[in-house]
C-alpha atoms as a PDB file:
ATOM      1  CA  UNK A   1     132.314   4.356 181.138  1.00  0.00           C
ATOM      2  CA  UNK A   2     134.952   4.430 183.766  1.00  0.00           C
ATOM      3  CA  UNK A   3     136.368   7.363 185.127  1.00  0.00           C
ATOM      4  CA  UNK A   4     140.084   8.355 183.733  1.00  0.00           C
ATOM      5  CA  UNK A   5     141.555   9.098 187.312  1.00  0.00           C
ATOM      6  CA  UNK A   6     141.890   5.593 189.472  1.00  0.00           C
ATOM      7  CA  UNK A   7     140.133   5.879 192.600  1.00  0.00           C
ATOM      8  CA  UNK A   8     137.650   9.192 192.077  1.00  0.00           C
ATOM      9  CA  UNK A   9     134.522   9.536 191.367  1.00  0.00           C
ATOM     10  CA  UNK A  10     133.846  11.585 188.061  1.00  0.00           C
ATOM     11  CA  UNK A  11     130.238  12.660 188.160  1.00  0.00           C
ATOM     12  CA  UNK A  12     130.902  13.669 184.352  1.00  0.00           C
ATOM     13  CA  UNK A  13     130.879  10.208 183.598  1.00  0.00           C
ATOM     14  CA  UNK A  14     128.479   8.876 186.304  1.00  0.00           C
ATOM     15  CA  UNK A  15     124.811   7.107 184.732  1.00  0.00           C
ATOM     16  CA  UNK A  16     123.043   8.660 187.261  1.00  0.00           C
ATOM     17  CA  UNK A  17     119.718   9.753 185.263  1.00  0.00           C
ATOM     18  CA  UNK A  18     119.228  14.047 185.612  1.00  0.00           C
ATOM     19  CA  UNK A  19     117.103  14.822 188.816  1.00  0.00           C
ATOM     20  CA  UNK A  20     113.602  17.128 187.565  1.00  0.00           C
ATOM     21  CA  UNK A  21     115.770  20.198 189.023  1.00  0.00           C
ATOM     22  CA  UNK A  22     118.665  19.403 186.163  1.00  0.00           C
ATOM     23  CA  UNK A  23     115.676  19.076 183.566  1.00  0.00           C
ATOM     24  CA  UNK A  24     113.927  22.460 184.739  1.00  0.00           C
ATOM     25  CA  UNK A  25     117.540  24.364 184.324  1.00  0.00           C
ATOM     26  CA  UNK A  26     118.037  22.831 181.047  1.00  0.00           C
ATOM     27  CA  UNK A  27     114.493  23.978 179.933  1.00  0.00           C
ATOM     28  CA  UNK A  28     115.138  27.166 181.376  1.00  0.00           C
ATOM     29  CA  UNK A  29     118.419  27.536 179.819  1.00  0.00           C
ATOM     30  CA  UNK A  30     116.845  26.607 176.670  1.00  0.00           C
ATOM     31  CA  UNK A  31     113.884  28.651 176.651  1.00  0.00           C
ATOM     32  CA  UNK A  32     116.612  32.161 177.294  1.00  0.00           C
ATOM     33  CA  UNK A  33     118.590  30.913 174.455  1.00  0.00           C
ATOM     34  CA  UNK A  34     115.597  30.665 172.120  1.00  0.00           C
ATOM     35  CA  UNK A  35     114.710  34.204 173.541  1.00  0.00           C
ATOM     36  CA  UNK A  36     117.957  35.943 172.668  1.00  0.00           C
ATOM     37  CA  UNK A  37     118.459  34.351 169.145  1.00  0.00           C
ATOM     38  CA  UNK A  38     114.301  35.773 168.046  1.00  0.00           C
ATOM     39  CA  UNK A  39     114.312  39.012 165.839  1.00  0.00           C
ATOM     40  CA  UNK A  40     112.525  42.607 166.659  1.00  0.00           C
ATOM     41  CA  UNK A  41     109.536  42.167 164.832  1.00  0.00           C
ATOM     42  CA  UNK A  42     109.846  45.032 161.856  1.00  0.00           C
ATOM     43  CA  UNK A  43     107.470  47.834 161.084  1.00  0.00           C
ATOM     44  CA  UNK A  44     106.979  47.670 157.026  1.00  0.00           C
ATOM     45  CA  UNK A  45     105.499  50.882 155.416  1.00  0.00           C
ATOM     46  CA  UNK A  46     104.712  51.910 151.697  1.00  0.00           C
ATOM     47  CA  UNK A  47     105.487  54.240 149.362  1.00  0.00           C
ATOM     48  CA  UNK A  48     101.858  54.463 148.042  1.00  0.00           C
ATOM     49  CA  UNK A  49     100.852  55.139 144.055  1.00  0.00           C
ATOM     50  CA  UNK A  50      98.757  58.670 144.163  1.00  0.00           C
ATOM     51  CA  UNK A  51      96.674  58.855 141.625  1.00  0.00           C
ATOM     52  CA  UNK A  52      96.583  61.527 138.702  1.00  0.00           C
ATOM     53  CA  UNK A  53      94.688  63.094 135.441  1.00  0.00           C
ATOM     54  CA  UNK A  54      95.565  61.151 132.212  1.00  0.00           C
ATOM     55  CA  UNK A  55      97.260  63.675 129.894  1.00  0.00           C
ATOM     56  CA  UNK A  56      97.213  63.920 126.332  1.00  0.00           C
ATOM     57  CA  UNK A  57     101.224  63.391 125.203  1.00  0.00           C
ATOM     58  CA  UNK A  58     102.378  61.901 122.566  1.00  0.00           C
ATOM     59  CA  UNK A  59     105.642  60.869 121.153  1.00  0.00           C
ATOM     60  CA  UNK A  60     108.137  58.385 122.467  1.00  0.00           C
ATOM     61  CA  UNK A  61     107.870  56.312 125.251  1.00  0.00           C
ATOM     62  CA  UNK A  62     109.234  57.231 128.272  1.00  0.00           C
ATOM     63  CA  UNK A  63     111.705  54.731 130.742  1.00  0.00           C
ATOM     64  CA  UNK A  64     113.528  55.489 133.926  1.00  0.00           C
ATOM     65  CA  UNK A  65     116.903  54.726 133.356  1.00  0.00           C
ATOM     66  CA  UNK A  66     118.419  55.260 136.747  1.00  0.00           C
ATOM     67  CA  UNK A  67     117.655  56.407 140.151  1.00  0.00           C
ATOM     68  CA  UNK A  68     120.584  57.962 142.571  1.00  0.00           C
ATOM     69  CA  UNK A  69     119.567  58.871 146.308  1.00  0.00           C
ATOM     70  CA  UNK A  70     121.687  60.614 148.654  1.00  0.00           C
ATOM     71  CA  UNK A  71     124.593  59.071 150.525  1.00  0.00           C
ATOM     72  CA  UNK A  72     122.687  56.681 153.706  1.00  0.00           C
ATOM     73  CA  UNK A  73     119.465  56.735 152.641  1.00  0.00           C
ATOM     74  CA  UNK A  74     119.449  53.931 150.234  1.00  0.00           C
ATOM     75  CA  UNK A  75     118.377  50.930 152.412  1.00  0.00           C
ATOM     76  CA  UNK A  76     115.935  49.472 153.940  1.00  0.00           C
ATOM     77  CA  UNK A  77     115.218  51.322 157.519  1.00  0.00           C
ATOM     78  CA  UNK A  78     113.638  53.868 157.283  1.00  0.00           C
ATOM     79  CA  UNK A  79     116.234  57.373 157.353  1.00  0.00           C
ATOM     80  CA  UNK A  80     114.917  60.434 159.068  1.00  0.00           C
ATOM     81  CA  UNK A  81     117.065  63.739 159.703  1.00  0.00           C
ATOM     82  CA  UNK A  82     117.459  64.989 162.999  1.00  0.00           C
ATOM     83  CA  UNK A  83     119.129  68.123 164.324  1.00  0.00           C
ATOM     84  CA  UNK A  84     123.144  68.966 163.630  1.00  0.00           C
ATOM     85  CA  UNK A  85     123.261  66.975 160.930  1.00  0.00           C
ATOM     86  CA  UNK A  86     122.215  63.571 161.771  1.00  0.00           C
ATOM     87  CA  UNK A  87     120.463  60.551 161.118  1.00  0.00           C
ATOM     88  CA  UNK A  88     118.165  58.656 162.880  1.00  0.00           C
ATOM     89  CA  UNK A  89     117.769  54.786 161.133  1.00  0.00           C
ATOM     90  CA  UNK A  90     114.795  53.065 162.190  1.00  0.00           C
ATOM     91  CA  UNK A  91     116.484  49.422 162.373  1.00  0.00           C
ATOM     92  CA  UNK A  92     112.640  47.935 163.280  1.00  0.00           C
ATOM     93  CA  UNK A  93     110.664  50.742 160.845  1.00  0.00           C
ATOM     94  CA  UNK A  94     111.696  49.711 156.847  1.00  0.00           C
ATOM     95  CA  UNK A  95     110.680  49.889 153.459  1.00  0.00           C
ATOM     96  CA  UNK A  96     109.501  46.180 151.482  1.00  0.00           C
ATOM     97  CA  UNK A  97     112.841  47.033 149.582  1.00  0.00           C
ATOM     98  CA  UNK A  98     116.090  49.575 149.151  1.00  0.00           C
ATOM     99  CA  UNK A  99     114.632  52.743 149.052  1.00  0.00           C
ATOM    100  CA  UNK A 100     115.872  53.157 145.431  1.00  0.00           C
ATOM    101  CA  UNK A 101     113.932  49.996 144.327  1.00  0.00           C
ATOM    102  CA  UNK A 102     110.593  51.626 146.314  1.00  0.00           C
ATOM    103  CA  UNK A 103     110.798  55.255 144.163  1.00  0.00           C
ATOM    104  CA  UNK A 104     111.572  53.696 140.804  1.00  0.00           C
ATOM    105  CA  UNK A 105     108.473  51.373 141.266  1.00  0.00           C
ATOM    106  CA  UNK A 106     106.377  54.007 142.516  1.00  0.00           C
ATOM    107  CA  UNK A 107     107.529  57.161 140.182  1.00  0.00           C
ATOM    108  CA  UNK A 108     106.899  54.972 137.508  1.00  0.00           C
ATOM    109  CA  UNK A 109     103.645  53.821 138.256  1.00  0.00           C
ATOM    110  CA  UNK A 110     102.853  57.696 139.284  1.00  0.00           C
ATOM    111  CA  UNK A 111     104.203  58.373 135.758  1.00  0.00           C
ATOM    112  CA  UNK A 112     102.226  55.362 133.611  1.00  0.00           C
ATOM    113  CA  UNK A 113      98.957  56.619 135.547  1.00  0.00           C
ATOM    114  CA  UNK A 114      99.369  60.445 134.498  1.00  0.00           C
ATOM    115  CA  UNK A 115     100.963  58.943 130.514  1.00  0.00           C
ATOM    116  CA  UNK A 116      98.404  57.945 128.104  1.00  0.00           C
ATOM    117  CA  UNK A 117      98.536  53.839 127.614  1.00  0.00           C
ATOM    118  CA  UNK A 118     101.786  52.900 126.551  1.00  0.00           C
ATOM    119  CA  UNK A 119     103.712  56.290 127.138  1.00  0.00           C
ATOM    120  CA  UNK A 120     105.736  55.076 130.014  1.00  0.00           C
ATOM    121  CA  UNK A 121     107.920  51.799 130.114  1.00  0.00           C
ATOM    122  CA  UNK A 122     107.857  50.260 133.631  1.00  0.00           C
ATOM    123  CA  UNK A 123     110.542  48.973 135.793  1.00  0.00           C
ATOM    124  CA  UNK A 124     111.355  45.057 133.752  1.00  0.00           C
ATOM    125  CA  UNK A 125     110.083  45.858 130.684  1.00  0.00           C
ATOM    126  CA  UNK A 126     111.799  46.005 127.912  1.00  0.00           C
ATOM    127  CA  UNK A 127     112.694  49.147 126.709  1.00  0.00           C
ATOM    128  CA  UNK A 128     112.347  49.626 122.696  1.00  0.00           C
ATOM    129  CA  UNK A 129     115.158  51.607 121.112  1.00  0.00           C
ATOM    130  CA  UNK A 130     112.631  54.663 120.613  1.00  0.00           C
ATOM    131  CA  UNK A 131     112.496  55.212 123.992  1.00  0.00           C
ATOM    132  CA  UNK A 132     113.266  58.444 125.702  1.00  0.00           C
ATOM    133  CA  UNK A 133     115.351  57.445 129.186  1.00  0.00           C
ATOM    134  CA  UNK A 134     116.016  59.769 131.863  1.00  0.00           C
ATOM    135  CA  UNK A 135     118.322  59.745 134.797  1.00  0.00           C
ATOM    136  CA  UNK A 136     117.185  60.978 138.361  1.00  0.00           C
ATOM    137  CA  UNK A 137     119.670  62.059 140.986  1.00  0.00           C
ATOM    138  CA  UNK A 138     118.151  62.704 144.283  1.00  0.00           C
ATOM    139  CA  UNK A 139     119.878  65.809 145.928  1.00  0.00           C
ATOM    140  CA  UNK A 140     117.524  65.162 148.605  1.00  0.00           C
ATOM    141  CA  UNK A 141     114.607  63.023 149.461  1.00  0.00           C
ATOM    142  CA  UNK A 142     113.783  62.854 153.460  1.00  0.00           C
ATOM    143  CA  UNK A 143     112.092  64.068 155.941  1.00  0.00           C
ATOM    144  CA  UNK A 144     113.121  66.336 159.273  1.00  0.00           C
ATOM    145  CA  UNK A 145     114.491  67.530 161.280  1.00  0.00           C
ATOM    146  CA  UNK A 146     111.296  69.812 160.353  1.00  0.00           C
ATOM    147  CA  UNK A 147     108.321  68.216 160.148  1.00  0.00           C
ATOM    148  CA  UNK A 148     108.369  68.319 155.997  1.00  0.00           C
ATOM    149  CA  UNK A 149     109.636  66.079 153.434  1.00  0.00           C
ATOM    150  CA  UNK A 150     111.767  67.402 151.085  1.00  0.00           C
ATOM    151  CA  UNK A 151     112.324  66.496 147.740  1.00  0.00           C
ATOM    152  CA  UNK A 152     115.065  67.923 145.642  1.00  0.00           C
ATOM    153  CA  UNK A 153     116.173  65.989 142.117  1.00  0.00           C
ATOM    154  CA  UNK A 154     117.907  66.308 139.078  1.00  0.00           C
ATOM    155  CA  UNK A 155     116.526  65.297 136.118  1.00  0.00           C
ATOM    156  CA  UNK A 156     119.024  66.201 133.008  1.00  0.00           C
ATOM    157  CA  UNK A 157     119.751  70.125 133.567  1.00  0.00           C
ATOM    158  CA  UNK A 158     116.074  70.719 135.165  1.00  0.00           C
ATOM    159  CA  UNK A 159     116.225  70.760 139.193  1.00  0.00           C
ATOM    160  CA  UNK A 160     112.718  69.905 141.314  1.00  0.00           C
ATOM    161  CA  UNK A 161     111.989  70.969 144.450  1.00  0.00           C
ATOM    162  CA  UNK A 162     109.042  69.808 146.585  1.00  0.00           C
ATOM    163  CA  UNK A 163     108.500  70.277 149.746  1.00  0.00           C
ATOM    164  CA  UNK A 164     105.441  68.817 151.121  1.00  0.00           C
ATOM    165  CA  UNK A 165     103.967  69.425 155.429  1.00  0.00           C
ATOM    166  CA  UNK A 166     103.514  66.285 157.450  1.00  0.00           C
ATOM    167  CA  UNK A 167     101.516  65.952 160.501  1.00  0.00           C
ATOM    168  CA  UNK A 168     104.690  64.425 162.344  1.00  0.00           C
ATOM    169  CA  UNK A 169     108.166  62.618 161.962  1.00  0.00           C
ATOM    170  CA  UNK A 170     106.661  59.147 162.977  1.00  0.00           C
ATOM    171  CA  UNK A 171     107.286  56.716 159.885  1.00  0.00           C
ATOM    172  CA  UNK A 172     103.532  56.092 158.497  1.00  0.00           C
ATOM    173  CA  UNK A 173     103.597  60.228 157.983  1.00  0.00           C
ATOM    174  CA  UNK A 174     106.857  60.371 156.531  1.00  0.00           C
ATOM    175  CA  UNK A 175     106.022  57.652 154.092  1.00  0.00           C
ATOM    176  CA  UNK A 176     102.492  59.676 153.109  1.00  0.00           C
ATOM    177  CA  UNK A 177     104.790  62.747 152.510  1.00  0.00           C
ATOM    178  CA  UNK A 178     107.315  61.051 150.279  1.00  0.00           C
ATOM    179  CA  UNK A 179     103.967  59.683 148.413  1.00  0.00           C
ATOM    180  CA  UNK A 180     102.439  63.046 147.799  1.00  0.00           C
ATOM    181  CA  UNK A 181     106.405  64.550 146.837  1.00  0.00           C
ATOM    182  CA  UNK A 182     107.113  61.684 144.107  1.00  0.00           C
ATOM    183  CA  UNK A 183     103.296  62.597 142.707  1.00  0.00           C
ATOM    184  CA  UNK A 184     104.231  66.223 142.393  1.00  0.00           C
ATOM    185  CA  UNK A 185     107.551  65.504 140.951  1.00  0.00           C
ATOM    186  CA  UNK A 186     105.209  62.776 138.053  1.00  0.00           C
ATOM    187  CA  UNK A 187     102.703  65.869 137.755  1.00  0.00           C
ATOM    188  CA  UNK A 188     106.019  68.201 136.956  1.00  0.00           C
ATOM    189  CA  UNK A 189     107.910  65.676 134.893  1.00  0.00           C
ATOM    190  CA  UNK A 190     104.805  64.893 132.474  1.00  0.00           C
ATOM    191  CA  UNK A 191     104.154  68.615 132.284  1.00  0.00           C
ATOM    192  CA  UNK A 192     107.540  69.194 130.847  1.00  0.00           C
ATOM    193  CA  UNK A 193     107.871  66.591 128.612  1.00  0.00           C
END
């Protein structure tokens, strides 16, 4: 190809094959883009099923009809509460799901393990028209800026609150202490059903 301007020489448009110094940049250019573009490896942490005693209830079943969680803490990174009322989010440090999605799986499961067999509908099942449904709002469920989680829910006209210690704020304690606060809210909701 000839080079637009008559007389010059256009090194844009010269076949001169790339010297090993023009193939070294380009690797190196290369590799630093690849580098930029790769995620932050994330942190993924459970809220874990605790297990409980098998009581004797009977009547309807019972099926979570909704779950409501305070303003910023529905997502995926993990939310802690820090000092003058702030948030820290933990971009790399996340639940497998929104945090709704994680306590309606696990609340339930708390609940069917503490329900005799067939007592409590789970999350995708289909719920039969005898079925007693209740609505959770979530006043509060976080931990910090102490080092506590705190659990504080609506269920109807009843209002829960549990606080339960942690050993720290780091994100494996905080998701132990929401664990142990969505047992103790199971334990309270099968007692006053």
């Amino acid at each position: 190809m000839e080079c637009p301007v008559p007389g010059a020489q256009c090194p844009v448009f010269s076949r001169r094959p790339l010297g090993t110094g023009h193939w070294a940049l380009l690797l190196a250019m290369l590799f630093v883009s690849c580098s930029f573009f790769s995620k932050t490896k994330s942190t993924v942490y459970t809220i874990d099923r605790v297990p409980g005693q098998v009581t004797a209830k009977t009547g309807a079943p019972l099926a979570i009809n909704s779950i409501e969680l305070p303003a910023g803490f529905d997502r995926k990174e993990i939310v802690v509460r820090k000092a003058n009322n702030q948030l820290d989010v933990r971009g790399t440090e996340q639940w497998p799901a929104t945090l709704s999605d994680v306590v309606l799986h696990t609340l339930a499961y708390d609940l069917a393990d503490r329900l005799p067999a067939g007592m409590m509908i789970l999350p995708g099942a289909t719920k039969p028209a005898s079925a007693r449904s209740i609505d959770i709002v979530f006043e509060d469920l976080s931990a910090g800026p102490d080092p506590k989680v705190v659990l504080d829910a609506r269920i109807g006209t009843a209002q829960q609150r549990i606080e339960v210690p942690v050993t720290s704020l780091k994100s494996a304690d905080v998701a132990t202490g929401m664990s142990q606060a969505l047992a103790q809210l199971a334990d309270r909701i099968v007692s006053a059903k």
